[in-house]
C-alpha atoms as a PDB file:
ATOM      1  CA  UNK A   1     -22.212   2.632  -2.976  1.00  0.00           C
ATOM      2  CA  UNK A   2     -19.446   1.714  -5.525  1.00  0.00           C
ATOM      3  CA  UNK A   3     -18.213  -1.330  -4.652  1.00  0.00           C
ATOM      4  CA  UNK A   4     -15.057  -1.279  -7.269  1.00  0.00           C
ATOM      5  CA  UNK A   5     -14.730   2.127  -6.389  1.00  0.00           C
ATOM      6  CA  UNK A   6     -14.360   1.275  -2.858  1.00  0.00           C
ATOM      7  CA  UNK A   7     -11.813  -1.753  -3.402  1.00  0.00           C
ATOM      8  CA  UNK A   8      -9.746   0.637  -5.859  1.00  0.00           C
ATOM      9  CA  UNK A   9      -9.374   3.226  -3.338  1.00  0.00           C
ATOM     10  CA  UNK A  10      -8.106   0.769  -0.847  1.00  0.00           C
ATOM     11  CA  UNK A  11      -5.314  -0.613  -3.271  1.00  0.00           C
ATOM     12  CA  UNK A  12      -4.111   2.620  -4.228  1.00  0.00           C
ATOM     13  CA  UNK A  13      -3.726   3.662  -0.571  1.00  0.00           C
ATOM     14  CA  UNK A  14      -2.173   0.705   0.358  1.00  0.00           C
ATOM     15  CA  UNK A  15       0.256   0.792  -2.956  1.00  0.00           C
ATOM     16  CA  UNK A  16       1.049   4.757  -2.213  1.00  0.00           C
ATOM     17  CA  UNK A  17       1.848   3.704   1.486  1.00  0.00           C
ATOM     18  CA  UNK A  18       4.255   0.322   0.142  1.00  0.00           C
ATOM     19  CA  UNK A  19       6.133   3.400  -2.123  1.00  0.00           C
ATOM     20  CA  UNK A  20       6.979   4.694   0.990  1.00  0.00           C
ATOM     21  CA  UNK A  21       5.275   7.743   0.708  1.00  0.00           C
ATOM     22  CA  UNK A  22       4.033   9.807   3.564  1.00  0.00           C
ATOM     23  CA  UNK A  23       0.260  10.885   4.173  1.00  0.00           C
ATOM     24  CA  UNK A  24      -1.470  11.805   7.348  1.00  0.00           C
ATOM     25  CA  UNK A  25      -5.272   9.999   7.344  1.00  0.00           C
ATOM     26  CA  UNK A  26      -6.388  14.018   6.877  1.00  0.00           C
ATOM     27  CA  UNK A  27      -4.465  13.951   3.796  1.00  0.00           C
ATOM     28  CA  UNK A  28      -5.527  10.885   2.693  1.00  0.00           C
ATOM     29  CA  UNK A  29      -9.634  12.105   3.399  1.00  0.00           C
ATOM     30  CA  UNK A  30      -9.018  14.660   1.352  1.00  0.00           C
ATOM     31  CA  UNK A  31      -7.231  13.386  -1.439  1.00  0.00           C
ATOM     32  CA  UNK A  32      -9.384  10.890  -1.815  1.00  0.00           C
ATOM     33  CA  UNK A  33     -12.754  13.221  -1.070  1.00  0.00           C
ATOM     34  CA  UNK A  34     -14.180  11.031   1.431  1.00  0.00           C
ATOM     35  CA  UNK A  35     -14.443  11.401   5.782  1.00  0.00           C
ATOM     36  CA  UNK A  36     -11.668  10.824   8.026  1.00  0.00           C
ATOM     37  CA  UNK A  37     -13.116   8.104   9.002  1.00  0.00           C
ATOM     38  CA  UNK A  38     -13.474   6.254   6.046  1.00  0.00           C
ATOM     39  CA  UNK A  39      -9.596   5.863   5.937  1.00  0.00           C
ATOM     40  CA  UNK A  40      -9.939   4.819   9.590  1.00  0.00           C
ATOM     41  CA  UNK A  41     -12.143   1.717   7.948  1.00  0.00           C
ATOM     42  CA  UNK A  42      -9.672   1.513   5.326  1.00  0.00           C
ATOM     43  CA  UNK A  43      -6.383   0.687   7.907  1.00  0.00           C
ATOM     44  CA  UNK A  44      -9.011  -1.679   9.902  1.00  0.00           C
ATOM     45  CA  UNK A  45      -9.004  -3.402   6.909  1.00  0.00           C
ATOM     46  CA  UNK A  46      -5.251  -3.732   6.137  1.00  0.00           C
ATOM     47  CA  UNK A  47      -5.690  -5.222   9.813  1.00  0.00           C
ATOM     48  CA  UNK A  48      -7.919  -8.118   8.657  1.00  0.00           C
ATOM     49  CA  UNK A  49      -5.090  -8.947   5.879  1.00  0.00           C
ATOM     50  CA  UNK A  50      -2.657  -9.307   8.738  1.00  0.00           C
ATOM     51  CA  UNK A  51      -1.368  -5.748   7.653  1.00  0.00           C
ATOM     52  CA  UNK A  52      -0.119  -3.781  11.139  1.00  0.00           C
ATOM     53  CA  UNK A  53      -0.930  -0.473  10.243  1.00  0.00           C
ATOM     54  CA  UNK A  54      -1.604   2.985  12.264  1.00  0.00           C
ATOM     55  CA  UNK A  55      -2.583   6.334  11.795  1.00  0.00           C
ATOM     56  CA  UNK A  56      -0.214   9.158  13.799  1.00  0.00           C
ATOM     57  CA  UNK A  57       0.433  12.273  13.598  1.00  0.00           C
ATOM     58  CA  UNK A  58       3.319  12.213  10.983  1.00  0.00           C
ATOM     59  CA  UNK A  59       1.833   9.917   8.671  1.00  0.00           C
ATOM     60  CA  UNK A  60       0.318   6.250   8.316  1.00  0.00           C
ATOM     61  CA  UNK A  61       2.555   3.716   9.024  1.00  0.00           C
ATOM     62  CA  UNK A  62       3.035  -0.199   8.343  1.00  0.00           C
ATOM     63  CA  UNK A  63       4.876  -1.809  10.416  1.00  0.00           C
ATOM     64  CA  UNK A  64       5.091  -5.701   9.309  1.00  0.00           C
ATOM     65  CA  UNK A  65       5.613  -6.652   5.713  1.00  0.00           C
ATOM     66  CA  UNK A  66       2.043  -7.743   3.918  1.00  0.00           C
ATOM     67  CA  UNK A  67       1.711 -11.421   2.282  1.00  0.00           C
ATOM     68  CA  UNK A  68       2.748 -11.801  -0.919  1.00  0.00           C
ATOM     69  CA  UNK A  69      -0.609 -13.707  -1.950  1.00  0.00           C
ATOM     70  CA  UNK A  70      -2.746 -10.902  -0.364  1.00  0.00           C
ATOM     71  CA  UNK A  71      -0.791  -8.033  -2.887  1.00  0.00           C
ATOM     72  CA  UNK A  72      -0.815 -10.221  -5.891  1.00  0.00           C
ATOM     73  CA  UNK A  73      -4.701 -10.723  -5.178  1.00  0.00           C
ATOM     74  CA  UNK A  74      -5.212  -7.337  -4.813  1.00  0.00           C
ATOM     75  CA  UNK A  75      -2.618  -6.139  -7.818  1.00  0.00           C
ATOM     76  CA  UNK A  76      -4.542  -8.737 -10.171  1.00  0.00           C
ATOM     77  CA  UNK A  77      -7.915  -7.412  -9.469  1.00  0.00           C
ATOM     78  CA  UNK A  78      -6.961  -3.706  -9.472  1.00  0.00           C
ATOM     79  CA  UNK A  79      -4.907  -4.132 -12.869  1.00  0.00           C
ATOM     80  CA  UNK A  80      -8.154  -6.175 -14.559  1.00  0.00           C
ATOM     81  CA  UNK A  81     -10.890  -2.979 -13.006  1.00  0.00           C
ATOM     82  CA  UNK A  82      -8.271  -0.449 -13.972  1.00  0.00           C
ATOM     83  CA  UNK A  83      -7.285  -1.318 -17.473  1.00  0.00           C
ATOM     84  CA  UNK A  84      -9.686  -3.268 -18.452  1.00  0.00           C
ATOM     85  CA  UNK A  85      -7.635  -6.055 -19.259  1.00  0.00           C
ATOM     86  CA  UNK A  86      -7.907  -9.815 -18.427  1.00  0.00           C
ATOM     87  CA  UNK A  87      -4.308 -10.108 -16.545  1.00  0.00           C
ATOM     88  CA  UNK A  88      -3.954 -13.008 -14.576  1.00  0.00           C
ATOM     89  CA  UNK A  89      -3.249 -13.789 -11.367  1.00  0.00           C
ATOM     90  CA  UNK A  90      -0.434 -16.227 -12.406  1.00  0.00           C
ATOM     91  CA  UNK A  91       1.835 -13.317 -14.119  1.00  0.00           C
ATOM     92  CA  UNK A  92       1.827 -11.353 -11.274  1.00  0.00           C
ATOM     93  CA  UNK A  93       2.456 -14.224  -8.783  1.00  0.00           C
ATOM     94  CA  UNK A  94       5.817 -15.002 -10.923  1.00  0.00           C
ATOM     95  CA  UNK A  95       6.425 -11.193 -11.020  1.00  0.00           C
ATOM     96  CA  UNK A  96       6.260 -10.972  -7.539  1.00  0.00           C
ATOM     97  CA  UNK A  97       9.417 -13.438  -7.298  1.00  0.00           C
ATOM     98  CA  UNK A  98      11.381 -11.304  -9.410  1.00  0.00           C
ATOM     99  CA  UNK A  99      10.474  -7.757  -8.027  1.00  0.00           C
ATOM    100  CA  UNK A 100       9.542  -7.168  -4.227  1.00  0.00           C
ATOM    101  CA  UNK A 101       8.576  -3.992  -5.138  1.00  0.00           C
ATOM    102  CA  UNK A 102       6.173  -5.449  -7.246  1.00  0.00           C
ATOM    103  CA  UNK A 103       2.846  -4.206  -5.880  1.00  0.00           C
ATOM    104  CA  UNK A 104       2.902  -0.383  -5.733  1.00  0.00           C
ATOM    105  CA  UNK A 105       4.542  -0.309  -8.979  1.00  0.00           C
ATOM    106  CA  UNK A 106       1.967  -2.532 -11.208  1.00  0.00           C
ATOM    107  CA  UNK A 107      -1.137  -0.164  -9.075  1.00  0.00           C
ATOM    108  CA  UNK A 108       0.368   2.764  -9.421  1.00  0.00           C
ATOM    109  CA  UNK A 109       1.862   2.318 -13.016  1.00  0.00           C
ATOM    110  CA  UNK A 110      -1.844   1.400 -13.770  1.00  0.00           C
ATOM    111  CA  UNK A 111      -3.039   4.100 -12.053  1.00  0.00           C
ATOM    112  CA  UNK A 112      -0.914   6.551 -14.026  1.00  0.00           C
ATOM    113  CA  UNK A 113      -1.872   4.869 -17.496  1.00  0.00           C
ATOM    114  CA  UNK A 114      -5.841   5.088 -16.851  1.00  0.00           C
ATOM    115  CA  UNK A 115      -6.215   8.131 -15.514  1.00  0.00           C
ATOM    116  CA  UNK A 116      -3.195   9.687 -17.866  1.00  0.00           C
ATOM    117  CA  UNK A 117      -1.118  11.270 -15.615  1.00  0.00           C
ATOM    118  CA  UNK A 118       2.581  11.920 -15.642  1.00  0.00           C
ATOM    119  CA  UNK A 119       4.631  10.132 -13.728  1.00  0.00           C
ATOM    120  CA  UNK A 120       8.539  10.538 -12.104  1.00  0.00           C
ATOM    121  CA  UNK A 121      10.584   7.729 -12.017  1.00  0.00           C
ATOM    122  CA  UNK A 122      14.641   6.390 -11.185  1.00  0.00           C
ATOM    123  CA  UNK A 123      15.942   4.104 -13.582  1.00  0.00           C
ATOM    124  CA  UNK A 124      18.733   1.942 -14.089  1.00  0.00           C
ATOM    125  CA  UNK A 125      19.503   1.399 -17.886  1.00  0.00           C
ATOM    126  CA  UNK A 126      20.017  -2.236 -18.886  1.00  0.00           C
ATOM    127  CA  UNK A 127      23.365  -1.510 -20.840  1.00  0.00           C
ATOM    128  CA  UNK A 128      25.517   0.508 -18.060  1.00  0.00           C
ATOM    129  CA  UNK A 129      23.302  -0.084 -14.772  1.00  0.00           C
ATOM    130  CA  UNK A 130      23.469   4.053 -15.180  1.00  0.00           C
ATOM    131  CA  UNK A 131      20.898   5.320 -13.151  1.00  0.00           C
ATOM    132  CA  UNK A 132      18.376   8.345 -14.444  1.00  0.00           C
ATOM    133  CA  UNK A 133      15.661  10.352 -13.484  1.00  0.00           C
ATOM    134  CA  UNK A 134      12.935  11.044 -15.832  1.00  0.00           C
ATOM    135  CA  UNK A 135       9.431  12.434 -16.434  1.00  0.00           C
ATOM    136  CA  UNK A 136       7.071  10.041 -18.488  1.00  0.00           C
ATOM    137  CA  UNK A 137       3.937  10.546 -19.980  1.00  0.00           C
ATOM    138  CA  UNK A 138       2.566   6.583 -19.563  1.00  0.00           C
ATOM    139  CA  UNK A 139       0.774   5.199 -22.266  1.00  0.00           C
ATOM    140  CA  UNK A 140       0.723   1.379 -22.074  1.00  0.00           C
ATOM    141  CA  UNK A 141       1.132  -1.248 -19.237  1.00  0.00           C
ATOM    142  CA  UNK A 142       2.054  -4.490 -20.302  1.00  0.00           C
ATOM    143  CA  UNK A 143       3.192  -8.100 -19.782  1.00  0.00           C
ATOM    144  CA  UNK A 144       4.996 -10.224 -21.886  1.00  0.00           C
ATOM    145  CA  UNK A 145       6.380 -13.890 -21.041  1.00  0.00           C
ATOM    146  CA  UNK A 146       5.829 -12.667 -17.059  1.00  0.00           C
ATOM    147  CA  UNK A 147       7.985  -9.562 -18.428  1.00  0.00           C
ATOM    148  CA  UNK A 148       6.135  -6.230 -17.045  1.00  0.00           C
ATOM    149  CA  UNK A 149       6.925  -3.421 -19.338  1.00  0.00           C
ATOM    150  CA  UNK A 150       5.781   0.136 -19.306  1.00  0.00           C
ATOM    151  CA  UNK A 151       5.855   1.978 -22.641  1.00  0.00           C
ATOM    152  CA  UNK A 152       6.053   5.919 -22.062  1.00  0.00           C
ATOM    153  CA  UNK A 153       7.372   8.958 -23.886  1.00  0.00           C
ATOM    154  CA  UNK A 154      10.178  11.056 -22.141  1.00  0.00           C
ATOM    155  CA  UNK A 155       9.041  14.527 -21.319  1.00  0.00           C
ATOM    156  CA  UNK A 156       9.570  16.924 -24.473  1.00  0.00           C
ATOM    157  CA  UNK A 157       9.921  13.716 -26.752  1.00  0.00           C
ATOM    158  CA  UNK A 158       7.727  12.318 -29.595  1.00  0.00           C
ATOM    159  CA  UNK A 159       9.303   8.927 -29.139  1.00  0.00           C
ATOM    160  CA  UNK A 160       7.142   5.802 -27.728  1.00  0.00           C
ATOM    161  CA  UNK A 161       9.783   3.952 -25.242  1.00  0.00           C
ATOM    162  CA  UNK A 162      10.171   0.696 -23.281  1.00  0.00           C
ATOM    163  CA  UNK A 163      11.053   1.063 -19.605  1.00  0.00           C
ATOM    164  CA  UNK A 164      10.582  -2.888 -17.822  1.00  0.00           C
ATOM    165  CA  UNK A 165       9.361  -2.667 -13.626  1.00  0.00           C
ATOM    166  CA  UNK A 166      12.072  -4.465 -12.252  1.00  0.00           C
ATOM    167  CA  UNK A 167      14.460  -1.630 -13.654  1.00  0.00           C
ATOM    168  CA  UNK A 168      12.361   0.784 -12.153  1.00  0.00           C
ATOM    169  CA  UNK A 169      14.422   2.014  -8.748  1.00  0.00           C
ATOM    170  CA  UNK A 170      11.848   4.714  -7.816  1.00  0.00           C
ATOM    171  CA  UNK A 171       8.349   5.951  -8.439  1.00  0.00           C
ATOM    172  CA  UNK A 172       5.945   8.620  -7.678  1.00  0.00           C
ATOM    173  CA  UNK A 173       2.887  10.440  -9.476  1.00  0.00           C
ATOM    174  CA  UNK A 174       2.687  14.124 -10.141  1.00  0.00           C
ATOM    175  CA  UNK A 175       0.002  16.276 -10.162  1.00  0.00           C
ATOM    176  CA  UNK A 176       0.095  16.724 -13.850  1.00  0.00           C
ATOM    177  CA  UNK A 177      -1.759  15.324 -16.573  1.00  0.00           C
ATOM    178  CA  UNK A 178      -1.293  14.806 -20.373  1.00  0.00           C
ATOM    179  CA  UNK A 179      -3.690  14.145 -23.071  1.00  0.00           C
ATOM    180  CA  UNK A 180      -2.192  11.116 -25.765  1.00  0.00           C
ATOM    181  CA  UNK A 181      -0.927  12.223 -28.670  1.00  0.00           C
ATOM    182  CA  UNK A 182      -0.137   9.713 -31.811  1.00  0.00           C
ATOM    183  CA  UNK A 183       3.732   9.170 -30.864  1.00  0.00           C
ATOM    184  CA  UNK A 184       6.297   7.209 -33.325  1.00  0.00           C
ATOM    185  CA  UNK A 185       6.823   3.279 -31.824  1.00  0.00           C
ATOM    186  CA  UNK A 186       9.993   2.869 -33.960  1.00  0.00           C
ATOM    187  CA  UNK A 187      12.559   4.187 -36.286  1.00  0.00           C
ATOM    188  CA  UNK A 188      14.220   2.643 -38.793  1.00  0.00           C
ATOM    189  CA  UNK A 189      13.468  -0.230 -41.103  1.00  0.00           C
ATOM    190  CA  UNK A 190      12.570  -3.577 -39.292  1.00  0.00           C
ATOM    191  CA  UNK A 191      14.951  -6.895 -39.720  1.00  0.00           C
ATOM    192  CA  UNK A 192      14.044 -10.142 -38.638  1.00  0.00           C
ATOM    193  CA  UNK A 193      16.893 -10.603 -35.841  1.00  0.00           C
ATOM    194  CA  UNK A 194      18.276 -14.155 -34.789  1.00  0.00           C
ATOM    195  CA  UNK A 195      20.285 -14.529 -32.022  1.00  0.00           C
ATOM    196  CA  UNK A 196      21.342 -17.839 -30.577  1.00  0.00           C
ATOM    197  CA  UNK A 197      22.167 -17.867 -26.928  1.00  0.00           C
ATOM    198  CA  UNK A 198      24.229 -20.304 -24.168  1.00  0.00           C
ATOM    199  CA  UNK A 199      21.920 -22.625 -21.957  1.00  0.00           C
ATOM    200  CA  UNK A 200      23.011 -20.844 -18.935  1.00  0.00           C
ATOM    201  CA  UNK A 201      21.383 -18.039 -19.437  1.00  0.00           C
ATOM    202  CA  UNK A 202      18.160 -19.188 -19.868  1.00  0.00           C
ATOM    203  CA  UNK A 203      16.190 -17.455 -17.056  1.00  0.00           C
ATOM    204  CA  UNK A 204      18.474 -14.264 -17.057  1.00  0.00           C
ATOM    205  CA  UNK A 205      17.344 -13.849 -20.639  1.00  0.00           C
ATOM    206  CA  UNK A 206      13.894 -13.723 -19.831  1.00  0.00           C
ATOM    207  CA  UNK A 207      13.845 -11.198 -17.444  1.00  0.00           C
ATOM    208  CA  UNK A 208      15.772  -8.659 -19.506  1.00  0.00           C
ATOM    209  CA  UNK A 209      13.807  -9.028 -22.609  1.00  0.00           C
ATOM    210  CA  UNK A 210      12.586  -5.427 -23.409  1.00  0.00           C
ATOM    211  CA  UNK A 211      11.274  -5.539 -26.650  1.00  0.00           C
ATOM    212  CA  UNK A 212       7.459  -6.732 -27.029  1.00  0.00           C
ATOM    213  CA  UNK A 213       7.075  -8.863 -30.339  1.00  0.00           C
ATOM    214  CA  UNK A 214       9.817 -12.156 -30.129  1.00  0.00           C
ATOM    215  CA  UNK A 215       9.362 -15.535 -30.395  1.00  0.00           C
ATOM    216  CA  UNK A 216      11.962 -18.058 -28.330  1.00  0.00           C
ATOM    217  CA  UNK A 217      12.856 -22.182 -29.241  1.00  0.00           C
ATOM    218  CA  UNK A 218      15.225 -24.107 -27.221  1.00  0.00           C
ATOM    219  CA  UNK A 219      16.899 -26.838 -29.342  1.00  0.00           C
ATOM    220  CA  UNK A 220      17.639 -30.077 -28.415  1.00  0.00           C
ATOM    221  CA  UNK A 221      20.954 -29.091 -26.834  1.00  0.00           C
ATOM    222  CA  UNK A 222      19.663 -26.570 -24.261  1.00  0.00           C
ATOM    223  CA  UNK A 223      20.873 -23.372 -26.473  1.00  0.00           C
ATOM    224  CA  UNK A 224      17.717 -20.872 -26.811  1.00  0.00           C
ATOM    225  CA  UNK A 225      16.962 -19.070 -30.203  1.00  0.00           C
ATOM    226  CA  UNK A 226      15.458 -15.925 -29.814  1.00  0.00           C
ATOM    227  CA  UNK A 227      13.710 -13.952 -32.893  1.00  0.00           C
ATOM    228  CA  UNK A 228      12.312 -10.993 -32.954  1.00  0.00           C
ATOM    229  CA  UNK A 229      11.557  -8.006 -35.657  1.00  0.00           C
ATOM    230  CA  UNK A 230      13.283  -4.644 -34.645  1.00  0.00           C
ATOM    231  CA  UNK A 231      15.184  -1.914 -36.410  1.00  0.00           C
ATOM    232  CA  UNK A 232      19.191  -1.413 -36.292  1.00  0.00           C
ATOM    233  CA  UNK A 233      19.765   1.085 -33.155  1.00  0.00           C
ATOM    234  CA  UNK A 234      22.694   1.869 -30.754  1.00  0.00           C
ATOM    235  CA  UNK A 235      20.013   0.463 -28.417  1.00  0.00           C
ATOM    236  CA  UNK A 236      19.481  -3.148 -29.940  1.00  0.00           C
ATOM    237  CA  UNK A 237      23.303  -3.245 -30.183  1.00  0.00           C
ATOM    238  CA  UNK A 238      24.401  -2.340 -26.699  1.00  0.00           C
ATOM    239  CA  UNK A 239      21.905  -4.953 -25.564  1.00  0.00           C
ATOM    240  CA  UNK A 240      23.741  -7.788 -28.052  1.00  0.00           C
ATOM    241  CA  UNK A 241      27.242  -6.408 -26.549  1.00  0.00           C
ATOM    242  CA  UNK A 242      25.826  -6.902 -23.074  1.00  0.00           C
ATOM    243  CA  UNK A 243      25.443 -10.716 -23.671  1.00  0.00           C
ATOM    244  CA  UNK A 244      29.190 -10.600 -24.759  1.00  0.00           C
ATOM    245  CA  UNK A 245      30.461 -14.495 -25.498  1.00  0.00           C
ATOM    246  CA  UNK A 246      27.090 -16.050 -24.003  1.00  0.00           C
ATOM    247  CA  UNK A 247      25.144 -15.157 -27.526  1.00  0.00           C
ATOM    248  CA  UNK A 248      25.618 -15.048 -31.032  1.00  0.00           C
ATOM    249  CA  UNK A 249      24.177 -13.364 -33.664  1.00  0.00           C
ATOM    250  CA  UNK A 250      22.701 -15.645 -36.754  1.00  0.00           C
ATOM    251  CA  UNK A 251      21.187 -13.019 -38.642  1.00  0.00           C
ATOM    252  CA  UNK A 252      21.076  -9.995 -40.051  1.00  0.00           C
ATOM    253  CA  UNK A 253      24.827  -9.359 -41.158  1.00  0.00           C
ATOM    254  CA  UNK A 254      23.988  -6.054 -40.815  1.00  0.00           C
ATOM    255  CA  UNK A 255      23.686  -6.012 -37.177  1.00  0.00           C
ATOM    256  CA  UNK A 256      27.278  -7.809 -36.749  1.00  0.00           C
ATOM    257  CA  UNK A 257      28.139  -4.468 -38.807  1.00  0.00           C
ATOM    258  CA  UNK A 258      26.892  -2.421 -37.011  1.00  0.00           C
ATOM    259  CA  UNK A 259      28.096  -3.594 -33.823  1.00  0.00           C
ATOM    260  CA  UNK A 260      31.680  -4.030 -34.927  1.00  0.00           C
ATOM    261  CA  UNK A 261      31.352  -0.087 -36.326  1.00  0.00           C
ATOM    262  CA  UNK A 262      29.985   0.745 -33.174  1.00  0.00           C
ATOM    263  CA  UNK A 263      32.847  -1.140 -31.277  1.00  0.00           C
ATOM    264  CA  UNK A 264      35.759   0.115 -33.648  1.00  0.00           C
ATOM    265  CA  UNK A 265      34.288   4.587 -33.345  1.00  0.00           C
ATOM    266  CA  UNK A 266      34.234   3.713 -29.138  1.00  0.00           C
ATOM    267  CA  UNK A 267      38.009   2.105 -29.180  1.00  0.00           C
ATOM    268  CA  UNK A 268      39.326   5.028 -32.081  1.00  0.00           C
ATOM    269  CA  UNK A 269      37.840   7.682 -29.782  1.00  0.00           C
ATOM    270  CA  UNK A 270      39.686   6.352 -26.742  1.00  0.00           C
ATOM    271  CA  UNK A 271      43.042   6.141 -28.841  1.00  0.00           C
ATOM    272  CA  UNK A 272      42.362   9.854 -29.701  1.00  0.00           C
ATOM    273  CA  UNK A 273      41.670  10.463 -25.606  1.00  0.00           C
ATOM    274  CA  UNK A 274      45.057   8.531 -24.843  1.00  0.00           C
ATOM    275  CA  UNK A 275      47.153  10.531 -27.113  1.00  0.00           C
END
């Protein structure tokens, strides 16, 4: 008997049921190739955690919410099996605080990402709070200064792309899988980017951080300088905008440029709208 095998199997039914989805224990057997009554073990062993779960007719249900300590025990191990990757327990635990949904998306993200499959999800963009549907080919699952970040490419698209969990609204796994491909990272020539940012948004700052490679130093009066080598894009900018008169950009020039160009085409275009 597998033991890992066995433990995996039980996280990923647990995470599946957390994402609200719904699956008979016949369903689940079968998906999962084993007997009925080895998903009948399973749900006696969400019991044990405290986890009130039954089997009926129309699907599996929880009833109670689980312990936080029991998913982010069961979300570390499964992500250091799955990925083989030495994740620790403490970056999910502060995870956890930030997302509820934490659990089902770090196993099933992981999921996705090992076994390459394509995934669905609902986003909300950082820069308009816009939400979007879209089909992702995962290729990496990462985290970064307690920061979990997926990068994916967009279905039909070449282009490597950062989606972070706690934007994540929705989730589910298709049936379809994808082989990995070499895919472009970034466009564009990098600049070392400084930006200089208000105390008070200290913690906010941290948690929408999308980009992978920065380094951060808080000076002496409590203002946080963030740098970080990316290229010039309509994406980089927005972000800046977002921040508005709680950050300031020390370097490159060119990215003040390009965000007053940027600013100066949106206003002339609603002029033109106006007349």
């Amino acid at each position: 008997m597998n033991h890992s095998k066995d433990i995996n199997r039980n996280i990923e039914l647990l995470a599946r049921l957390l994402n609200s989805e719904v699956i008979t224990k016949q369903q689940a057997a079968e998906q999962f190739n084993v007997e009925e009554i080895t998903i009948s073990r399973i749900l006696q062993y969400y019991r044990s955690l405290g986890i009130e779960v039954f089997g009926r007719k129309s699907g599996i249900k929880i009833l109670n919410k689980p312990k936080k300590e029991d998913l982010v025990t069961l979300a570390s191990y499964y992500i250091s099996i799955k990925l083989n990757s030495d994740y620790f327990t403490k970056s999910i635990n502060t995870y956890s605080k930030i997302d509820p949904r934490f659990f089902p998306k770090i196993v099933l993200l992981a999921k996705a990402v090992k076994e390459q499959t394509v995934i669905q999800i609902e986003y909300q963009k950082l820069t308009n709070n816009i939400t979007s549907q879209y089909l992702l080919k995962p290729y990496n699952l990462i985290e970064t200064n307690n920061n979990w970040i997926l990068h994916a490419v967009k279905e039909d698209e070449t282009i490597l792309k950062t989606f972070y969990l706690s934007r994540i609204k929705e989730l589910s796994l298709t049936k379809k899988k994808f082989n990995k491909a070499s895919v472009e990272e970034k466009s564009g020539e990098m600049k070392e980017i400084v930006l200089r940012f208000v105390p008070e948004v200290e913690q906010e700052l941290y948690y929408k951080i999308w980009f992978e490679d920065f380094e951060i130093q808080k000076q002496s009066d409590g203002r946080i300088i963030l740098k970080t080598n990316q290229p010039i894009t309509n994406r980089l900018a927005a972000w800046c905008i977002s921040w508005w008169d709680a950050m300031e950009i020390i370097n490159p020039t060119e990215l003040k440029k390009y965000i007053s160009d940027m600013y100066n085409d949106f206003r002339l275009v609603n002029d033109l709208n106006s007349i």
